[in-house]
Protein backbone atom coordinates (compact mmCIF):
# COMPACT_ATOMS: atom_id res chain seq x y z
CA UNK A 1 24.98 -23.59 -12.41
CA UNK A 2 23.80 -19.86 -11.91
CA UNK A 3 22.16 -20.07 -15.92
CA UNK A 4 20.27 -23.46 -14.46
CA UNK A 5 19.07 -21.85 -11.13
CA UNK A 6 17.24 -18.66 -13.78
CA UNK A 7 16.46 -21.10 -16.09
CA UNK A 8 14.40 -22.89 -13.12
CA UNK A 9 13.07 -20.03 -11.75
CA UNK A 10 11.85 -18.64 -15.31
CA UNK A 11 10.21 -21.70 -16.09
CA UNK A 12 7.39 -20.72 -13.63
CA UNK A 13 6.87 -17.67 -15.90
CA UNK A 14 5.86 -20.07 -18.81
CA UNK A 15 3.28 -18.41 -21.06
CA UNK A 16 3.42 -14.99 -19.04
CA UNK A 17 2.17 -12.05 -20.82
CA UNK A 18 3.18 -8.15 -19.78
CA UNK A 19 0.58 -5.46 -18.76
CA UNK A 20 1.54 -2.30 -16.23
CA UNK A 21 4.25 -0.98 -14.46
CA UNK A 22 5.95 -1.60 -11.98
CA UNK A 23 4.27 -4.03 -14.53
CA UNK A 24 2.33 -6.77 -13.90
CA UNK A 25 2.91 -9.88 -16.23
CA UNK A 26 -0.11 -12.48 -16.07
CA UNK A 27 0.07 -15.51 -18.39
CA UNK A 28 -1.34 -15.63 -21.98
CA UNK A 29 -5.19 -14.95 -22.02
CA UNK A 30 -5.51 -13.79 -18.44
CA UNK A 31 -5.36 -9.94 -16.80
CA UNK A 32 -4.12 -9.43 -13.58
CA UNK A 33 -4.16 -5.50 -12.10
CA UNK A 34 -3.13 -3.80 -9.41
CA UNK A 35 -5.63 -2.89 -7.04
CA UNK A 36 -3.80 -1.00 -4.07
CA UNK A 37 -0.08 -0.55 -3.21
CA UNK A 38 2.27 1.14 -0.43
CA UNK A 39 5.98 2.03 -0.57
CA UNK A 40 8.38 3.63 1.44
CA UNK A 41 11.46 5.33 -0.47
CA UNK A 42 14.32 6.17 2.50
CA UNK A 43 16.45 8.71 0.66
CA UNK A 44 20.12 8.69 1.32
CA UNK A 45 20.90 12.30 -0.30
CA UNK A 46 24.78 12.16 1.15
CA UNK A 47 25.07 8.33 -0.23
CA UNK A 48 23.44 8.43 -3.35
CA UNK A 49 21.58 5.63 -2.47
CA UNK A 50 17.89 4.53 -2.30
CA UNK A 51 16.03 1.93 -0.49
CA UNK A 52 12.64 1.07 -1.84
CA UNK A 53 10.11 -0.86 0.02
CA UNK A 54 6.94 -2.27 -1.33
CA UNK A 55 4.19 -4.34 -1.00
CA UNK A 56 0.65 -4.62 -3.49
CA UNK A 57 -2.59 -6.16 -3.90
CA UNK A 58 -3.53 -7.88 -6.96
CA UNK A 59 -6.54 -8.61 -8.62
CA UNK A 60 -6.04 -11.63 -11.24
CA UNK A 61 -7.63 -14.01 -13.34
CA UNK A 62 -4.50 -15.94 -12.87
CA UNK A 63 -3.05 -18.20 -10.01
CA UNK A 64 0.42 -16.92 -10.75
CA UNK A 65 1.84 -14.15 -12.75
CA UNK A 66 5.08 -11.79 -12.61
CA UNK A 67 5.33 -7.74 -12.37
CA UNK A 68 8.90 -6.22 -13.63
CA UNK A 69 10.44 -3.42 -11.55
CA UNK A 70 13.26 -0.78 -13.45
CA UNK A 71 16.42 0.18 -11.32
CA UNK A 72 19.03 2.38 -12.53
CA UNK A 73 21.95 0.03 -10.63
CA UNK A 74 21.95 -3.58 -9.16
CA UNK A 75 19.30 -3.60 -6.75
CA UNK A 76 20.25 -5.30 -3.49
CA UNK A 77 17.37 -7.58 -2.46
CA UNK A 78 15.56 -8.29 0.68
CA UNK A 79 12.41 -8.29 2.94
CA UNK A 80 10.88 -6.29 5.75
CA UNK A 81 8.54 -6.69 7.85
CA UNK A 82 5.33 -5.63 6.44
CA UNK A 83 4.34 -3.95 9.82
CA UNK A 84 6.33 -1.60 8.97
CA UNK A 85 3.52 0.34 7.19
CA UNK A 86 1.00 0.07 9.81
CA UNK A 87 3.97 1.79 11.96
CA UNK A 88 4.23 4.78 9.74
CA UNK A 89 0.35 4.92 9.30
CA UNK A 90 -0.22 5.36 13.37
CA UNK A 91 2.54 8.00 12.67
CA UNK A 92 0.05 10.30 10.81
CA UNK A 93 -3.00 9.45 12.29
CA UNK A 94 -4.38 12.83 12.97
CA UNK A 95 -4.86 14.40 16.50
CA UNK A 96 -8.01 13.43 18.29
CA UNK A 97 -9.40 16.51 19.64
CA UNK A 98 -12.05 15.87 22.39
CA UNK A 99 -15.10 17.92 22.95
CA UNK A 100 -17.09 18.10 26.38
CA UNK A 101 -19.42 20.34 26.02
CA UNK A 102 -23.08 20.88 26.77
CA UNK A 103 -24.63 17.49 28.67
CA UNK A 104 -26.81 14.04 28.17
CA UNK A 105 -28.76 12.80 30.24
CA UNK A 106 -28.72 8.45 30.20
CA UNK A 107 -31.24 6.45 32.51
CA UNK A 108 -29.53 3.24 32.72
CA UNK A 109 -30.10 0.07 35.31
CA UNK A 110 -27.74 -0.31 38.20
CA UNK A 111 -27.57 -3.53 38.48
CA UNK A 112 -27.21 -4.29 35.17
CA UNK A 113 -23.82 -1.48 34.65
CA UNK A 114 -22.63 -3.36 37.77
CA UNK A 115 -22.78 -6.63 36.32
CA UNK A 116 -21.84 -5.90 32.48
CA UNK A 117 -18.05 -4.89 33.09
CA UNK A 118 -15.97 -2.98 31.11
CA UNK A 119 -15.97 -4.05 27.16
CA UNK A 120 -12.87 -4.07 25.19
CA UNK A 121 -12.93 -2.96 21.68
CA UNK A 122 -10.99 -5.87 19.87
CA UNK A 123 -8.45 -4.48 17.02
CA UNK A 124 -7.98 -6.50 13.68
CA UNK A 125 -4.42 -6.09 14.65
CA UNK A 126 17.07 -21.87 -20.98
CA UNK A 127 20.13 -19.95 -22.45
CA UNK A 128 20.37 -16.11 -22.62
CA UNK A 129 20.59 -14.35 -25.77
CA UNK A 130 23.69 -12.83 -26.25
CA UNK A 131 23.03 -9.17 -25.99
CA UNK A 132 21.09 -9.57 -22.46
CA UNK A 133 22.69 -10.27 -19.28
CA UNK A 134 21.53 -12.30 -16.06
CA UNK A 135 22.62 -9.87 -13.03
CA UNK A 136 21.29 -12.00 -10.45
CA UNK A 137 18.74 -14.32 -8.95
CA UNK A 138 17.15 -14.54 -5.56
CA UNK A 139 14.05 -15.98 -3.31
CA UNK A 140 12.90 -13.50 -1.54
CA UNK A 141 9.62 -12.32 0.58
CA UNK A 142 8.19 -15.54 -1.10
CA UNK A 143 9.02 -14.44 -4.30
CA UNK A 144 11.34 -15.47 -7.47
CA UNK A 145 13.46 -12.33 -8.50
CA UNK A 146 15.64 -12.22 -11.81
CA UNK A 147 17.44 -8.79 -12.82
CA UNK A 148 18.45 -8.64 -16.16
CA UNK A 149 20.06 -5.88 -18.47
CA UNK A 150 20.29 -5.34 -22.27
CA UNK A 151 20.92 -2.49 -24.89
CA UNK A 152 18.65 -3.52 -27.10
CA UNK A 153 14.88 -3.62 -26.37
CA UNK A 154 13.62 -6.45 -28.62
CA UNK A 155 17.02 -8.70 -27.53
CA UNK A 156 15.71 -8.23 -23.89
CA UNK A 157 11.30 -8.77 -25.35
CA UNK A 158 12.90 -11.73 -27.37
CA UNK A 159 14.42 -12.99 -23.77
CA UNK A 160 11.78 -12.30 -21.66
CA UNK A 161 9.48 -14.13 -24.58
CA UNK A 162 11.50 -16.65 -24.75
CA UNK A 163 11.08 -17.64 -20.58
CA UNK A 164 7.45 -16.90 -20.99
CA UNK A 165 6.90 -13.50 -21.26
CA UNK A 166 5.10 -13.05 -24.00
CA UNK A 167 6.66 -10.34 -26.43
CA UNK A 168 4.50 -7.22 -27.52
CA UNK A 169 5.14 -3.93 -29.12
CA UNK A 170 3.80 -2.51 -25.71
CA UNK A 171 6.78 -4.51 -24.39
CA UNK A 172 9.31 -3.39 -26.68
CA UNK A 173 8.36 -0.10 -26.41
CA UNK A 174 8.16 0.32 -22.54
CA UNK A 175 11.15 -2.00 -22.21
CA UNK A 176 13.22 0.24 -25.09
CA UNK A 177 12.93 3.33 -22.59
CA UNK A 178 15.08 1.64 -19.91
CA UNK A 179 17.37 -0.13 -22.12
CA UNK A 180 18.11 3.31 -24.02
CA UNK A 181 19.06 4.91 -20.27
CA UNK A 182 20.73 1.61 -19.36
CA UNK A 183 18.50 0.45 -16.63
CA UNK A 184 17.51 -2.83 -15.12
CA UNK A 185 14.81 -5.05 -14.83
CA UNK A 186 14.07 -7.04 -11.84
CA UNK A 187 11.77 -9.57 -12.77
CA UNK A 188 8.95 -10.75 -9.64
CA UNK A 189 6.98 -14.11 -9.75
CA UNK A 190 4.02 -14.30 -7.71
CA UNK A 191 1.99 -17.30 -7.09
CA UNK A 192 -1.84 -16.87 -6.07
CA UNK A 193 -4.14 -18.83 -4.04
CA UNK A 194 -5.23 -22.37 -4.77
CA UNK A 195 -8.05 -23.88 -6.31
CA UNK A 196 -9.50 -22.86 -9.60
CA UNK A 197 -11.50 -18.99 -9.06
CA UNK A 198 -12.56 -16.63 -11.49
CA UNK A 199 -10.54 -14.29 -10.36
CA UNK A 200 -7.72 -13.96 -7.72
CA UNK A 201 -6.93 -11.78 -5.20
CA UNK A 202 -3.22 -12.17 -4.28
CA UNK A 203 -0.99 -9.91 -1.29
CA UNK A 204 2.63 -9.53 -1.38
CA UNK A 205 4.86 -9.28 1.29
CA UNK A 206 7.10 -6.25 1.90
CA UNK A 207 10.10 -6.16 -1.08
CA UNK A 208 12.93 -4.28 -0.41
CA UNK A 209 15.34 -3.00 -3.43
CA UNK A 210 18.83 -0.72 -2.30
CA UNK A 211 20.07 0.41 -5.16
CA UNK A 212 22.82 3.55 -6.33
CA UNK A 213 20.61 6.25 -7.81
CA UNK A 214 21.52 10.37 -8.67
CA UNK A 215 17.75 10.83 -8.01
CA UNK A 216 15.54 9.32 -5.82
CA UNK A 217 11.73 7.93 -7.75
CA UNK A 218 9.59 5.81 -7.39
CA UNK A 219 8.68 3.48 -10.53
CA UNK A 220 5.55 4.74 -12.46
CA UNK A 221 5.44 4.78 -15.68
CA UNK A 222 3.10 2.17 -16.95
CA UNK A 223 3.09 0.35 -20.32
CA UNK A 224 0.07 0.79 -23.05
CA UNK A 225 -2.61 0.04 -21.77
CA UNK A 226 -5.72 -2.32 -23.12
CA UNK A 227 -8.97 -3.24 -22.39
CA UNK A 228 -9.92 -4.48 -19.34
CA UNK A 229 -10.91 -8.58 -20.06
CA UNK A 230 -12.96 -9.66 -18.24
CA UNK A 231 -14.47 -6.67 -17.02
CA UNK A 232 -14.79 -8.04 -13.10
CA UNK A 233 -10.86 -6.21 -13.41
CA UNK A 234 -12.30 -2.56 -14.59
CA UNK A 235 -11.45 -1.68 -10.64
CA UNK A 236 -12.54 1.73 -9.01
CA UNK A 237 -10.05 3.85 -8.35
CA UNK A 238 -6.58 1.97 -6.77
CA UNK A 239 -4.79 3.51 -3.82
CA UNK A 240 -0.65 4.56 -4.19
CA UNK A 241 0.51 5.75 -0.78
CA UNK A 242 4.24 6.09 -0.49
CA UNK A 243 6.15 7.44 2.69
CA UNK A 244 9.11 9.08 1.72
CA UNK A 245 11.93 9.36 4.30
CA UNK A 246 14.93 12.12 4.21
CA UNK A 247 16.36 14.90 6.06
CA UNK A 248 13.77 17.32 4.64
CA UNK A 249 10.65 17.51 2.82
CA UNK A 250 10.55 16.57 -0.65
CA UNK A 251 8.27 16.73 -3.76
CA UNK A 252 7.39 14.42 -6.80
CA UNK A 253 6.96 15.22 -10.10
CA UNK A 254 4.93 13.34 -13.19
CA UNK A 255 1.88 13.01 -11.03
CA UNK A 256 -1.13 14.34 -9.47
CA UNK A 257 -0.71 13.04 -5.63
CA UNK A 258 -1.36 15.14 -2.76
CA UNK A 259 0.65 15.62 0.13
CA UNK A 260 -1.20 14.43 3.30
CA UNK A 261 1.91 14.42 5.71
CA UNK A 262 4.95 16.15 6.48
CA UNK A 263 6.45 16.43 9.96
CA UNK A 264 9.90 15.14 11.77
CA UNK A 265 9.07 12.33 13.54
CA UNK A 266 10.06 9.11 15.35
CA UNK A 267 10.54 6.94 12.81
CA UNK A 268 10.28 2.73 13.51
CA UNK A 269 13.52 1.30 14.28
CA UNK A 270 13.44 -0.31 10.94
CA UNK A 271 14.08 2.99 8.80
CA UNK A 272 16.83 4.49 10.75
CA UNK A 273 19.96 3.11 8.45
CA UNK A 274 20.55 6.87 7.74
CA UNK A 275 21.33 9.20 10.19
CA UNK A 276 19.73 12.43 9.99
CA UNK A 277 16.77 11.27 8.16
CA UNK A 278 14.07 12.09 10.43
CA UNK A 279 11.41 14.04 8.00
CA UNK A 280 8.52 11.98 6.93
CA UNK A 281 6.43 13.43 3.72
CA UNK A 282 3.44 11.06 2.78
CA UNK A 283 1.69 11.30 -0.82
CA UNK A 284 -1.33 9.83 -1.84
CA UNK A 285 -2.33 8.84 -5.42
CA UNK A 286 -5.99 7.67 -6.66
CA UNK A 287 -5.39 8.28 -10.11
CA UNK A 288 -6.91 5.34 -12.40
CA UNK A 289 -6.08 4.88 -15.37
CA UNK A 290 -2.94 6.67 -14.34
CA UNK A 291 -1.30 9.14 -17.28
CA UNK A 292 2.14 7.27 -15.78
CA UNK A 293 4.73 8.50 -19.15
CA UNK A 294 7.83 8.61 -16.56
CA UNK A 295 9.30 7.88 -13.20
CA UNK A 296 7.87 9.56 -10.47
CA UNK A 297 11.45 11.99 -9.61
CA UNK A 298 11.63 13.33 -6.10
CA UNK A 299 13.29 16.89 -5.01
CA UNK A 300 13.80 18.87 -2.59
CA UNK A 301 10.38 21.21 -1.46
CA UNK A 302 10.99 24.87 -1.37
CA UNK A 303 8.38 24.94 1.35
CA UNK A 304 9.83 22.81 4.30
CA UNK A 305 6.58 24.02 6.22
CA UNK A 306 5.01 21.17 8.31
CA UNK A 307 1.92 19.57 6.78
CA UNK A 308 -0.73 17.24 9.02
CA UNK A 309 -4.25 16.18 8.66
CA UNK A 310 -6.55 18.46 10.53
CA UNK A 311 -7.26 17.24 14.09
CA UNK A 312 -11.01 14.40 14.46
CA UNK A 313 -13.28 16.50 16.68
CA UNK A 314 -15.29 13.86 18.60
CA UNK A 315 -17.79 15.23 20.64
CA UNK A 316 -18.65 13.63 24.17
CA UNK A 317 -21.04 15.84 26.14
CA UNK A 318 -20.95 15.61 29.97
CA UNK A 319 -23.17 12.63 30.91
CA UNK A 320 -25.67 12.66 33.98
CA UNK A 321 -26.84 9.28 34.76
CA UNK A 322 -30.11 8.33 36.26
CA UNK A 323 -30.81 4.94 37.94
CA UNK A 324 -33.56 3.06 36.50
CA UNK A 325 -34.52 1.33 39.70
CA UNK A 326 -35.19 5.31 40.74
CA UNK A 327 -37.41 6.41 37.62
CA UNK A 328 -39.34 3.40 38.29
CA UNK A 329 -40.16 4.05 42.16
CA UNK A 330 -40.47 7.60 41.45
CA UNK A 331 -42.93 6.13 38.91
CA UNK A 332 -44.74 4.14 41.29
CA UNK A 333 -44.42 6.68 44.03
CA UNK A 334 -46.73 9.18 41.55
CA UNK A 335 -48.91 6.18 40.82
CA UNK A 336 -49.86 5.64 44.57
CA UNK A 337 -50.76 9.28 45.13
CA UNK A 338 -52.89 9.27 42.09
CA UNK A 339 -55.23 6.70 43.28
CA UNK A 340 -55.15 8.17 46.76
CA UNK A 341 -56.21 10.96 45.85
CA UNK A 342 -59.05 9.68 43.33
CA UNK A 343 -60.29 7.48 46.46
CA UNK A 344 -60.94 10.86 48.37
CA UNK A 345 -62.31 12.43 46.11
CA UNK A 346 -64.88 9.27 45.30
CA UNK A 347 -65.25 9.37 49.53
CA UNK A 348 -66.19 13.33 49.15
């Protein structure tokens, strides 16, 4: 029964072909790459344990494809709510420092400021081969999941061939490294929009993966690459931001992010399975094509010094209003003595 439910589920990878970590896997002929992506990593140092959350933008020539993700352990799989990362991103927001100095002067209409009213800004709120086993299978976050495990790389390329992956050296060789340090894959089917486009772009929802690590990462490395065909897919630069969540401020290392936030703060009830893990360090990555050899290994920072964006000065000088109606009689006013005096002057 459990071999007929994958078997299902990997016949919607039929013809699938890999490309890039956590990697992407469009069918046979097509590209699909990543064009933006967020992640949270909540870091239980006391459990051993890591919860990674993600969600990504696609940009594919294909209506459905599959990305793999590498786990050390059996992931646990589930979904959260993908507001979650609009939470933590009004966490950061830098402070808004307001400056009142010097003055304007507005002539506006009474009548019409006491007929317009205030105006609200509106927010845009098959069998398995022998030597590779079938961990488990789920639906989840409108997704297919499979996690598989092997010890040897081209049993597990043959596999994934086999249930439409289609099998490359690239494969092999990025699929060797984790079958070497006996990881597993998780294997992701996404379906894109419908209706026949050049080119797709496709949103998933918010993936969670718990799994039993000695090291917290996040998943980097990144098969060989090719050339980008069609070119419509040679993307600028994507966006990796990941919010990492512990009892103190980590690091990564095997990248070239930046660290744009590190505070304690309140974190959204969602992220609070670990007591004590209040400090929130944010990294940001633009790097494209990434150099992505390894895993992205977090440790602790030597400097647990605070980082935060520097404050938005927005200037708003001290206004003086003048009524229209009284520009225009004063207007009038100067008009009237004007002629009055031009008519004495003609009567002189």
């Amino acid at each position: 029964m459990k071999l007929a439910v994958v078997a299902a589920l990997l016949a919607l990878l039929v013809d699938h072909a890999p490309a890039e970590a956590c990697a992407t896997a469009p069918p046979r002929g097509a590209e699909a790459r990543v064009a933006d992506e967020e992640a949270v990593i909540i870091w239980d140092a006391a459990g051993k344990r890591e919860t990674f959350i993600r969600r990504a933008r696609f940009h594919s020539t294909a209506k459905q494809f599959g990305f793999l993700v590498p786990t050390p352990t059996k992931p646990e799989l589930g979904e959260v709510d993908v507001g979650v990362f609009q939470k933590l991103a009004e966490l950061i927001r830098p402070e808004v420092v307001v400056d009142e100095s010097g003055t304007e002067v507005e002539v506006a209409s009474l009548i019409t400021s006491c007929t317009k009213g205030d105006k609200k800004s509106k927010s845009a709120d098959g069998v398995a081969a022998p030597a590779v086993r079938v961990i488990q299978s789920a639906h989840v976050a409108g997704l297919d999941a499979t996690t598989v495990a092997a010890d040897d790389p081209k049993a597990l390329a043959d596999w994934l061939g086999s249930h439409g992956f289609e099998s490359t050296p690239q494969l092999e060789a990025w699929l060797g490294i984790y079958t070497q340090q006996r990881w597993m894959i998780t294997a992701f089917v996404i379906g894109g929009d419908a209706g026949e486009r050049a080119m797709y772009d496709v949103a998933t929802k918010a993936v969670k993966m718990t799994f039993a690590t000695d090291v917290p990462f996040y998943p980097y490395r990144e098969p060989e690459q090719k050339d980008l065909d069609p070119p419509e897919l040679a993307l600028p630069p994507r966006m990796l931001r990941v919010f990492f969540v512990s009892d103190q401020r980590y690091t990564g290392k095997g990248w070239s992010a930046s660290t744009l936030y590190s505070a304690a703060v309140q974190l959204p009830g969602e992220l609070w399975s670990v007591k004590g893990n209040d400090r929130l360090t944010v990294f940001i990555d633009d790097a494209s094509p990434r150099i992505a050899k390894d895993e992205v290994f977090f440790a602790p920072h030597t400097d647990q010094s605070e980082v935060k964006q520097p404050p938005l000065v927005v200037h708003r000088p001290r206004r003086i209003q003048i009524p229209l109606e009284a520009v225009a009689f004063a207007s009038i006013l100067v008009l009237l003595l004007i002629v009055r005096r031009q008519r004495k002057k003609h009567a002189a």
